[in-house]
C-alpha atoms as a PDB file:
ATOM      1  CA  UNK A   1     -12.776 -24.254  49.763  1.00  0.00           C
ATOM      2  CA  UNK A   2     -13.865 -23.742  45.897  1.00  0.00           C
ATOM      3  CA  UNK A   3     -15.099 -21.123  44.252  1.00  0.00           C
ATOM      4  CA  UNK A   4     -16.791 -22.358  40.889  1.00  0.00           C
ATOM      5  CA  UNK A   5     -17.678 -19.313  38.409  1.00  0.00           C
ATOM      6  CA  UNK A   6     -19.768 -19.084  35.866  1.00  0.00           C
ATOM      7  CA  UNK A   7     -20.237 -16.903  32.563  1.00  0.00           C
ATOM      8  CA  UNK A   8     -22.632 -14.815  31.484  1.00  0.00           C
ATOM      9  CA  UNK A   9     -24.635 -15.116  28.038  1.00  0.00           C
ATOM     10  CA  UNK A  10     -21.408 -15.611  25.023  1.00  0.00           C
ATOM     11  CA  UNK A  11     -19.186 -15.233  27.471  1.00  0.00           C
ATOM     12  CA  UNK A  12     -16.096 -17.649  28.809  1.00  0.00           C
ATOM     13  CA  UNK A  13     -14.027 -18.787  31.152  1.00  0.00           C
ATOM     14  CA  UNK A  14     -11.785 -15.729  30.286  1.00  0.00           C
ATOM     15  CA  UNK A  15     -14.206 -13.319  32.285  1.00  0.00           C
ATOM     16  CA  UNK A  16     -11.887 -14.813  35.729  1.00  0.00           C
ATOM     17  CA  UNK A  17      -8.898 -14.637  34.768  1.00  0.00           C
ATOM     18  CA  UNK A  18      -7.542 -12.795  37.344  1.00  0.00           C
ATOM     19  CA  UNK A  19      -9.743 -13.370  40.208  1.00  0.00           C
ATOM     20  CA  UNK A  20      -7.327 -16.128  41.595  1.00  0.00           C
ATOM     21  CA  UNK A  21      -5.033 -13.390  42.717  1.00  0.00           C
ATOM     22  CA  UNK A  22      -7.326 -11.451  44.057  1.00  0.00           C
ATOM     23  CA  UNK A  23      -8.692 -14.286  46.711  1.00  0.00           C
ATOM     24  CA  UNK A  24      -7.644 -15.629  49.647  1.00  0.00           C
ATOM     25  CA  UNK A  25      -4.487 -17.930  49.752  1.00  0.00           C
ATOM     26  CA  UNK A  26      -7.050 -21.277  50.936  1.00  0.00           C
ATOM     27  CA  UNK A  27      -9.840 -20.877  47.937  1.00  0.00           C
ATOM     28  CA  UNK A  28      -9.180 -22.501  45.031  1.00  0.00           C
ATOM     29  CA  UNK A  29     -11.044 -20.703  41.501  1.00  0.00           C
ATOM     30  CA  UNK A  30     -12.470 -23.416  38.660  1.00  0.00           C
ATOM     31  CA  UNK A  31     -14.472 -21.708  36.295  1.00  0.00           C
ATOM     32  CA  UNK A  32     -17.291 -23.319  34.281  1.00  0.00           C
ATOM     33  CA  UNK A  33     -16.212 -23.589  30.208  1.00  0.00           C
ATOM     34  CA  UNK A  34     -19.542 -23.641  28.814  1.00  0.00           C
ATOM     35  CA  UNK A  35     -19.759 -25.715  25.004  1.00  0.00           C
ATOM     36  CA  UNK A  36     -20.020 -24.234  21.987  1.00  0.00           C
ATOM     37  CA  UNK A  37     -16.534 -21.975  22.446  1.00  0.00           C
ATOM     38  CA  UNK A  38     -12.947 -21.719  22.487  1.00  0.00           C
ATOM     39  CA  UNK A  39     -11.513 -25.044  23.463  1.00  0.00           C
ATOM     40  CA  UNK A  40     -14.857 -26.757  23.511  1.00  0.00           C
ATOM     41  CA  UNK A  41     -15.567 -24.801  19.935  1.00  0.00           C
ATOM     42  CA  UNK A  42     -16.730 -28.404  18.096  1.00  0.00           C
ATOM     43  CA  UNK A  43     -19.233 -29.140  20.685  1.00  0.00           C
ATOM     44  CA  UNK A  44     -22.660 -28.445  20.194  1.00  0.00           C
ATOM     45  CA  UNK A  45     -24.186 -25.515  22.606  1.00  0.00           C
ATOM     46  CA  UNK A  46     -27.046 -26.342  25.536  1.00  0.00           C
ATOM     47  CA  UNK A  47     -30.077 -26.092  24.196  1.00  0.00           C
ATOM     48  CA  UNK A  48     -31.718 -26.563  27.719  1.00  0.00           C
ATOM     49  CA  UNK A  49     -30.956 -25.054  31.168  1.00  0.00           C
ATOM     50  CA  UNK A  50     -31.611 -28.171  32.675  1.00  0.00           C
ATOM     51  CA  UNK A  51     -29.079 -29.984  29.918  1.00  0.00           C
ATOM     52  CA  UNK A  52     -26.500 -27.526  31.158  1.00  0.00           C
ATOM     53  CA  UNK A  53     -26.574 -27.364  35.066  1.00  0.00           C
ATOM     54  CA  UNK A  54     -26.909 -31.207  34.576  1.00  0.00           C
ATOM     55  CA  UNK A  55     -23.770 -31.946  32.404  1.00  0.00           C
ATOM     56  CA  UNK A  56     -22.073 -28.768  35.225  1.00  0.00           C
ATOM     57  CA  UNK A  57     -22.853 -30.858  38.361  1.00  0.00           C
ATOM     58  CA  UNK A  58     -22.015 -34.406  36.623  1.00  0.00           C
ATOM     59  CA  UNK A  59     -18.619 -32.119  35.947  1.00  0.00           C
ATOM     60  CA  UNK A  60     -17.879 -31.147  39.452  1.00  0.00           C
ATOM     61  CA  UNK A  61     -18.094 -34.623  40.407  1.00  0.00           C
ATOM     62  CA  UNK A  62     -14.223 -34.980  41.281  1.00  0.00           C
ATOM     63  CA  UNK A  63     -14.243 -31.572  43.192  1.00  0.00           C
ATOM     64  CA  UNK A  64     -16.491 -32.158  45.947  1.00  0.00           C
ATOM     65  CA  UNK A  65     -14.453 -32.889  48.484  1.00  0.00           C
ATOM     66  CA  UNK A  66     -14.253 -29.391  50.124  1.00  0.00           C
ATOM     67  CA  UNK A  67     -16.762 -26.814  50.403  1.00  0.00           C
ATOM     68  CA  UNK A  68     -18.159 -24.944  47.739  1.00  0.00           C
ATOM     69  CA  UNK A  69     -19.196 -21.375  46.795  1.00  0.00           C
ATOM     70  CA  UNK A  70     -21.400 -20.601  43.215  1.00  0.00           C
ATOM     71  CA  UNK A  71     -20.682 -17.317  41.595  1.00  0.00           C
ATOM     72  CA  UNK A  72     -23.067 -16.200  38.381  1.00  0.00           C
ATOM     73  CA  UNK A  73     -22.587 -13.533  36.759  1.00  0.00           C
ATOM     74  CA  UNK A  74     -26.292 -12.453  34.084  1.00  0.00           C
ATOM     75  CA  UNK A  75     -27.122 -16.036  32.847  1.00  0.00           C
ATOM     76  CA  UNK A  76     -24.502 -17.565  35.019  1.00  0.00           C
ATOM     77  CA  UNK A  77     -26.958 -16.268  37.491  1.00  0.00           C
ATOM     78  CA  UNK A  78     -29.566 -18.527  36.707  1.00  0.00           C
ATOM     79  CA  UNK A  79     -27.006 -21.667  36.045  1.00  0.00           C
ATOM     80  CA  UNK A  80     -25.334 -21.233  38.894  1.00  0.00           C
ATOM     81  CA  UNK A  81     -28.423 -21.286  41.103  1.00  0.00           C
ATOM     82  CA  UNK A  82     -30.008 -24.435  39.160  1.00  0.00           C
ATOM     83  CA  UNK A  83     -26.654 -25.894  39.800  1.00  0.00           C
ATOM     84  CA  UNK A  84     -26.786 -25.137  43.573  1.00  0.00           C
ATOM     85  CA  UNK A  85     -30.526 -27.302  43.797  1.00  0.00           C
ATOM     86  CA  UNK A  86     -28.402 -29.957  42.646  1.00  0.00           C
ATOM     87  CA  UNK A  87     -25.509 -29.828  44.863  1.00  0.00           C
ATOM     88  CA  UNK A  88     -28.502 -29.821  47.498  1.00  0.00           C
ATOM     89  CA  UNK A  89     -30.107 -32.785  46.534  1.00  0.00           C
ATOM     90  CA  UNK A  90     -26.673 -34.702  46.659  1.00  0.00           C
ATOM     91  CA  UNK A  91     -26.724 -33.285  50.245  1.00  0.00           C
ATOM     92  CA  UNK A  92     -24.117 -30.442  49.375  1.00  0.00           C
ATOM     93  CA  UNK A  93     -25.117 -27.316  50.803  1.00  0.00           C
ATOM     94  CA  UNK A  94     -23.102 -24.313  49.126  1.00  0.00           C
ATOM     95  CA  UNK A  95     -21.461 -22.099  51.537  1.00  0.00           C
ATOM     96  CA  UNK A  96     -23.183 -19.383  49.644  1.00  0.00           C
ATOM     97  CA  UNK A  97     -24.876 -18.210  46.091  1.00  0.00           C
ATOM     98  CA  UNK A  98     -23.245 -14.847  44.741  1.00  0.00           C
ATOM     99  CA  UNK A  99     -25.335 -13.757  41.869  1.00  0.00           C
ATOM    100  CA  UNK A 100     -24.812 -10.826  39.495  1.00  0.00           C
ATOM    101  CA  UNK A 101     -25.910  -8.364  37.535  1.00  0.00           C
ATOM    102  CA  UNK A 102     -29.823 -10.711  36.559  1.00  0.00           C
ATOM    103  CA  UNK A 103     -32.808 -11.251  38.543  1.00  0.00           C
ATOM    104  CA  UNK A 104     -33.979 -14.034  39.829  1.00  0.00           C
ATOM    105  CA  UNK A 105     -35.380 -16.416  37.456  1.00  0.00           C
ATOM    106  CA  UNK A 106     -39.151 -16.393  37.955  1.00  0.00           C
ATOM    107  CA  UNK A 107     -38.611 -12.217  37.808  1.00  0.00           C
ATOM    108  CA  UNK A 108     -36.609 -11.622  35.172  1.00  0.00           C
ATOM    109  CA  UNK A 109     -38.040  -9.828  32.073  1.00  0.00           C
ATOM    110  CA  UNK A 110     -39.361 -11.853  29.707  1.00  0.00           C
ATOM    111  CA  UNK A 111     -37.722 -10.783  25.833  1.00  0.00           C
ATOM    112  CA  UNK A 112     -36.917 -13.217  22.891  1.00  0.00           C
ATOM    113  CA  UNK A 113     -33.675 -11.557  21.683  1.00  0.00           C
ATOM    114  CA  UNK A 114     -32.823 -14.555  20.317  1.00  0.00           C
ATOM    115  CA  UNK A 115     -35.429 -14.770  17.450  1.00  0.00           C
ATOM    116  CA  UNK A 116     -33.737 -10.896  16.436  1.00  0.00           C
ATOM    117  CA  UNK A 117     -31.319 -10.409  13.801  1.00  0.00           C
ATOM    118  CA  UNK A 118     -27.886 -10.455  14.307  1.00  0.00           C
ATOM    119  CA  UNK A 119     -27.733  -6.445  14.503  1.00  0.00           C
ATOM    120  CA  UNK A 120     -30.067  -6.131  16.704  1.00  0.00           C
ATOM    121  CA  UNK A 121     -28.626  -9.047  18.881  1.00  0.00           C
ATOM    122  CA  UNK A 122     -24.976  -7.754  18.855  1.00  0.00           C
ATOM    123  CA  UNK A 123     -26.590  -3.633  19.408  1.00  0.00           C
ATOM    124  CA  UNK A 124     -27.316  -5.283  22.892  1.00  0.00           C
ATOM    125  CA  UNK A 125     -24.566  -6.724  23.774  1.00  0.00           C
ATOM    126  CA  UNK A 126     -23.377  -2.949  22.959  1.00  0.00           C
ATOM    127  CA  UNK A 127     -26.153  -1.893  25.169  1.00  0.00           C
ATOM    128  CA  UNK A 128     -24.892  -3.711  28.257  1.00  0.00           C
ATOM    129  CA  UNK A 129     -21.936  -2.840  28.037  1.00  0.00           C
ATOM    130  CA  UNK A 130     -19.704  -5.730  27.741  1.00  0.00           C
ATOM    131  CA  UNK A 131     -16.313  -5.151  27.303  1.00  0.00           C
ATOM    132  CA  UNK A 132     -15.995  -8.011  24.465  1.00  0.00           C
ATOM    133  CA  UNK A 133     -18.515  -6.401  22.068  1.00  0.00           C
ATOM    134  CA  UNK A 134     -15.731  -4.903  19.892  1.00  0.00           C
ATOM    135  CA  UNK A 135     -14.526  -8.121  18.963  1.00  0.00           C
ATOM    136  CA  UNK A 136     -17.904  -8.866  16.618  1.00  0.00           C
ATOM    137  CA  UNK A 137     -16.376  -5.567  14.261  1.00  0.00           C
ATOM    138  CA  UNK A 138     -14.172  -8.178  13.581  1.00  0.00           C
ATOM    139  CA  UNK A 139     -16.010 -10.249  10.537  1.00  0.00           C
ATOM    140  CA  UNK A 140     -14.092 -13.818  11.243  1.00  0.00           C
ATOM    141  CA  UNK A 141     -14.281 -13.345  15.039  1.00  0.00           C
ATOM    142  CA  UNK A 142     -18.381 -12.198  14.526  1.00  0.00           C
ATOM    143  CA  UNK A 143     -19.131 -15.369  12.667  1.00  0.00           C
ATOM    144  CA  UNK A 144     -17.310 -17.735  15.248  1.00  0.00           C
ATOM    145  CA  UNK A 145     -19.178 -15.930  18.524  1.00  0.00           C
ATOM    146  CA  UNK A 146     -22.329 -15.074  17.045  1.00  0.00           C
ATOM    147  CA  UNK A 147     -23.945 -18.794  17.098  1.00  0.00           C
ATOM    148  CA  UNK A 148     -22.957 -19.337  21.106  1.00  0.00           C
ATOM    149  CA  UNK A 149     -24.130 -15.933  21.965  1.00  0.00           C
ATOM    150  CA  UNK A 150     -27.950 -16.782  20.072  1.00  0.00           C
ATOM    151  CA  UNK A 151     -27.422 -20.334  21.598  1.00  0.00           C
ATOM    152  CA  UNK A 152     -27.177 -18.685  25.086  1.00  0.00           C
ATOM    153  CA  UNK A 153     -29.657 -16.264  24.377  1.00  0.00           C
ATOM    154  CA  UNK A 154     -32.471 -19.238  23.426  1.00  0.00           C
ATOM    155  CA  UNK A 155     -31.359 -21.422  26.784  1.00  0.00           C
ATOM    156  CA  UNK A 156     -32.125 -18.129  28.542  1.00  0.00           C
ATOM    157  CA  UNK A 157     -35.081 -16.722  27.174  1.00  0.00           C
ATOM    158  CA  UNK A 158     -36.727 -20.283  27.101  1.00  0.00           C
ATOM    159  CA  UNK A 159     -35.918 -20.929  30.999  1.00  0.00           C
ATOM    160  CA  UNK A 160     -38.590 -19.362  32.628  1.00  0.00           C
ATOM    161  CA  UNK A 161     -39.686 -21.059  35.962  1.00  0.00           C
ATOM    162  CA  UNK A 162     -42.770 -20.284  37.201  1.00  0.00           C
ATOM    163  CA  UNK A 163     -42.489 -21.032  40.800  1.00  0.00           C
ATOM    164  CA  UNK A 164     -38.520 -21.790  41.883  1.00  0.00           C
ATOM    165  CA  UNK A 165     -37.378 -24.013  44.721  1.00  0.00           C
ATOM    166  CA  UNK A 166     -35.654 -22.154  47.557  1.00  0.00           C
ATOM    167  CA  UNK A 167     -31.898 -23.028  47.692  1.00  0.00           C
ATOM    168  CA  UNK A 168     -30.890 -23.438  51.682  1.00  0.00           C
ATOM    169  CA  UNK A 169     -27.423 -21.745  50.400  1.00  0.00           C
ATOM    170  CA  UNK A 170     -27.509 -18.133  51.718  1.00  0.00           C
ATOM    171  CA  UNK A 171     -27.667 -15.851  48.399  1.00  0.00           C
ATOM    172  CA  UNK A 172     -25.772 -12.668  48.210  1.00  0.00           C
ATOM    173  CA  UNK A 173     -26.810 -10.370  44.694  1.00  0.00           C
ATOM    174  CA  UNK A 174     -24.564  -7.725  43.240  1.00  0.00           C
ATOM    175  CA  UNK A 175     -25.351  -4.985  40.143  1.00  0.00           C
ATOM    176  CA  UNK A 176     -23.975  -1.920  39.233  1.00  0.00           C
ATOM    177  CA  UNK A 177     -25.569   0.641  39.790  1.00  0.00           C
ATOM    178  CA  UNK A 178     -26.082   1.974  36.073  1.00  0.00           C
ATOM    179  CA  UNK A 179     -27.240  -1.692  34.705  1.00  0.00           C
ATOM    180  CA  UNK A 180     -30.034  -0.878  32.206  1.00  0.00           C
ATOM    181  CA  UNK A 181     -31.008  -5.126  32.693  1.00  0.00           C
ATOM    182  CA  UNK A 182     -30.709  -5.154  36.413  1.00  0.00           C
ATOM    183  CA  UNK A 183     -31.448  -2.225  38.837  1.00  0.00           C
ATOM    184  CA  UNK A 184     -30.838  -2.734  43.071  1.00  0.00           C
ATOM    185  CA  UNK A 185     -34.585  -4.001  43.067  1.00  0.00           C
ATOM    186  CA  UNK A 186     -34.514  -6.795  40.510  1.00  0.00           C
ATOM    187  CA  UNK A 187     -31.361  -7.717  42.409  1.00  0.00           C
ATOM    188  CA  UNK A 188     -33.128  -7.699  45.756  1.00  0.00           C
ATOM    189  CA  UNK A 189     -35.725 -10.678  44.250  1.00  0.00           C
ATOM    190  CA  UNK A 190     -33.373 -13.459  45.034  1.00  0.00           C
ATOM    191  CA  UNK A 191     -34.394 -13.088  48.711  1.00  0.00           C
ATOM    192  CA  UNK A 192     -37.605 -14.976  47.707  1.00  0.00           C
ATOM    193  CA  UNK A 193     -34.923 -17.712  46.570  1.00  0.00           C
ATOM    194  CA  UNK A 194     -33.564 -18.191  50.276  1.00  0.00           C
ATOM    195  CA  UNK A 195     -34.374 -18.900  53.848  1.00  0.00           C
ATOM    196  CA  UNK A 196     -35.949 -15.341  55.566  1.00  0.00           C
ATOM    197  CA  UNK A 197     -32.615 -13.307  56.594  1.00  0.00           C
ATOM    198  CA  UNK A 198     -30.334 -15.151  54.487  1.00  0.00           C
ATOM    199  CA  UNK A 199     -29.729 -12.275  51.532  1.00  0.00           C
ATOM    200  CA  UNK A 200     -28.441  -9.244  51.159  1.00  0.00           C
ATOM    201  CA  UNK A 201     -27.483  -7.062  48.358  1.00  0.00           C
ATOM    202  CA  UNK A 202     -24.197  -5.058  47.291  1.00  0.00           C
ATOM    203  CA  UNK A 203     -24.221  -2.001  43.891  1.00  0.00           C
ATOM    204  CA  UNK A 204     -21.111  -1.522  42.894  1.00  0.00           C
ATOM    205  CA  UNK A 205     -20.482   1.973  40.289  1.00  0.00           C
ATOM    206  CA  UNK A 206     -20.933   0.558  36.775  1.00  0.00           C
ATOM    207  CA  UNK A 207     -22.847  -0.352  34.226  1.00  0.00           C
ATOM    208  CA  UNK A 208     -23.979  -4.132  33.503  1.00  0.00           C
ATOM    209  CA  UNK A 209     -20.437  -4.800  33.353  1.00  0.00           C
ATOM    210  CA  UNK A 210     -19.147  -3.221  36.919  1.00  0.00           C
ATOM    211  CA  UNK A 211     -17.471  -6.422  37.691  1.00  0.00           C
ATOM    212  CA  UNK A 212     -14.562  -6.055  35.179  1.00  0.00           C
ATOM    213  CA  UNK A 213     -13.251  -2.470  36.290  1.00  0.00           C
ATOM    214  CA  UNK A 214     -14.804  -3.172  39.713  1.00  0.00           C
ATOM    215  CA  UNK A 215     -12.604  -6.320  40.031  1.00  0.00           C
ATOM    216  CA  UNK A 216     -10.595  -5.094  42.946  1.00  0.00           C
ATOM    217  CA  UNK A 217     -13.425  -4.311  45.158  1.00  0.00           C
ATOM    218  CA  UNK A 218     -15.828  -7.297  43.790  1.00  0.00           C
ATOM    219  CA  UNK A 219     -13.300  -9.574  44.619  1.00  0.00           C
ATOM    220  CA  UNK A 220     -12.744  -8.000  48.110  1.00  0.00           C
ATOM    221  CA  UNK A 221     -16.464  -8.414  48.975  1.00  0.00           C
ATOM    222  CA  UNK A 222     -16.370 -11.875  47.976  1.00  0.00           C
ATOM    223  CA  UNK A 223     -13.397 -13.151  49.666  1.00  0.00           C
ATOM    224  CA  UNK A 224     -14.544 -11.198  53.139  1.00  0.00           C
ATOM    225  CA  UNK A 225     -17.695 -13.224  52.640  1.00  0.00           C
ATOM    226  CA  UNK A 226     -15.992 -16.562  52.126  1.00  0.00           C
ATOM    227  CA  UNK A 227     -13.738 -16.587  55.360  1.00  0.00           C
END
């Protein structure tokens, strides 16, 4: 089977780089390369979640031959569960939904970080921990990852969905357990996203971040839930 990943809000393919080591031998990793950065740099960023998980499933087009499993981590979250409705109306059923570290769209605090300065942007990316936030000290590196992260940021804080199909994928939810944006309970919300007895929900020790020096164990879960 396939597990397709996708990245949180600035983030990139990078965030999985070794996760293919850390599965079982018989699933194969793609993760999602959103535009707007590193090898996709000259393309313009989503403006729209709907452009996005469009232009994703047009792009998994080739790979649905085997069985599929979504992984999201913050707004990969929310684009990897828009994603999954369309999978289902080609017929394609995920095997399952693994969210992290947001809550489900239609309970998900409602900010406009985007419309902020870039200090106050970047102080919570800082916030959240994400082990990448060094990299805007950097002046030339700050002025090329500064435009995706606000681009991310607007797609985000502009999708908010009142009333959200159910996906008939099973959903599991994982968050650290010292995430300032997503405690256990905002976790626990994507059971209204799923058939009665399909969710549950894993904390791992960490902050909104857990997942990098949580890796190990993450990964564990996950592939235990695949076979």
């Amino acid at each position: 089977m396939r597990l397709i990943c996708f990245p949180h809000a600035g983030g990139t393919a990078q965030l999985y780089h070794g996760w293919r080591a850390l599965l079982p031998q018989d699933v194969e990793l793609l993760a999602v390369r959103y535009p707007g950065r590193q090898d996709r740099f000259t393309e313009p960023c989503a403006e729209r979640m709907d452009d996005l998980a469009d232009a994703i499933d047009a792009a998994l087009e080739p790979y649905l031959d085997r069985p599929l499993a979504l992984f999201g981590h913050s707004m990969g979250s929310s684009v990897a569960y828009e994603v999954a409705l369309r999978l289902e109306k080609r017929g394609i059923v995920p095997r399952r939904l693994l969210v992290s570290g947001r809550a489900a769209p239609h309970r998900a605090e409602r900010t406009e970080l985007h419309k902020s300065d870039d200090e106050t942007l970047i102080a919570e990316v800082r916030r959240l921990g994400n082990v990448d936030a060094e990299a805007y000290d950097i002046p030339e590196l700050r002025e090329l990852l500064l435009p995706a992260l606000r681009a991310d940021y607007r797609l985000l804080e502009n999708y908010r969905p009142r009333h959200p199909a159910r996906v008939r994928a099973p959903i599991t939810a994982y968050t650290g357990d010292d995430d300032p944006h997503c405690a256990v309970d905002d976790a626990r919300s994507w059971s209204e996203l799923t058939a009665p007895g399909a969710f549950d929900v894993r904390s791992f020790r960490g902050d909104h971040f857990y997942l990098v020096p949580r890796e190990r164990e993450l990964l564990a879960d996950i592939g235990g839930r695949l076979r």
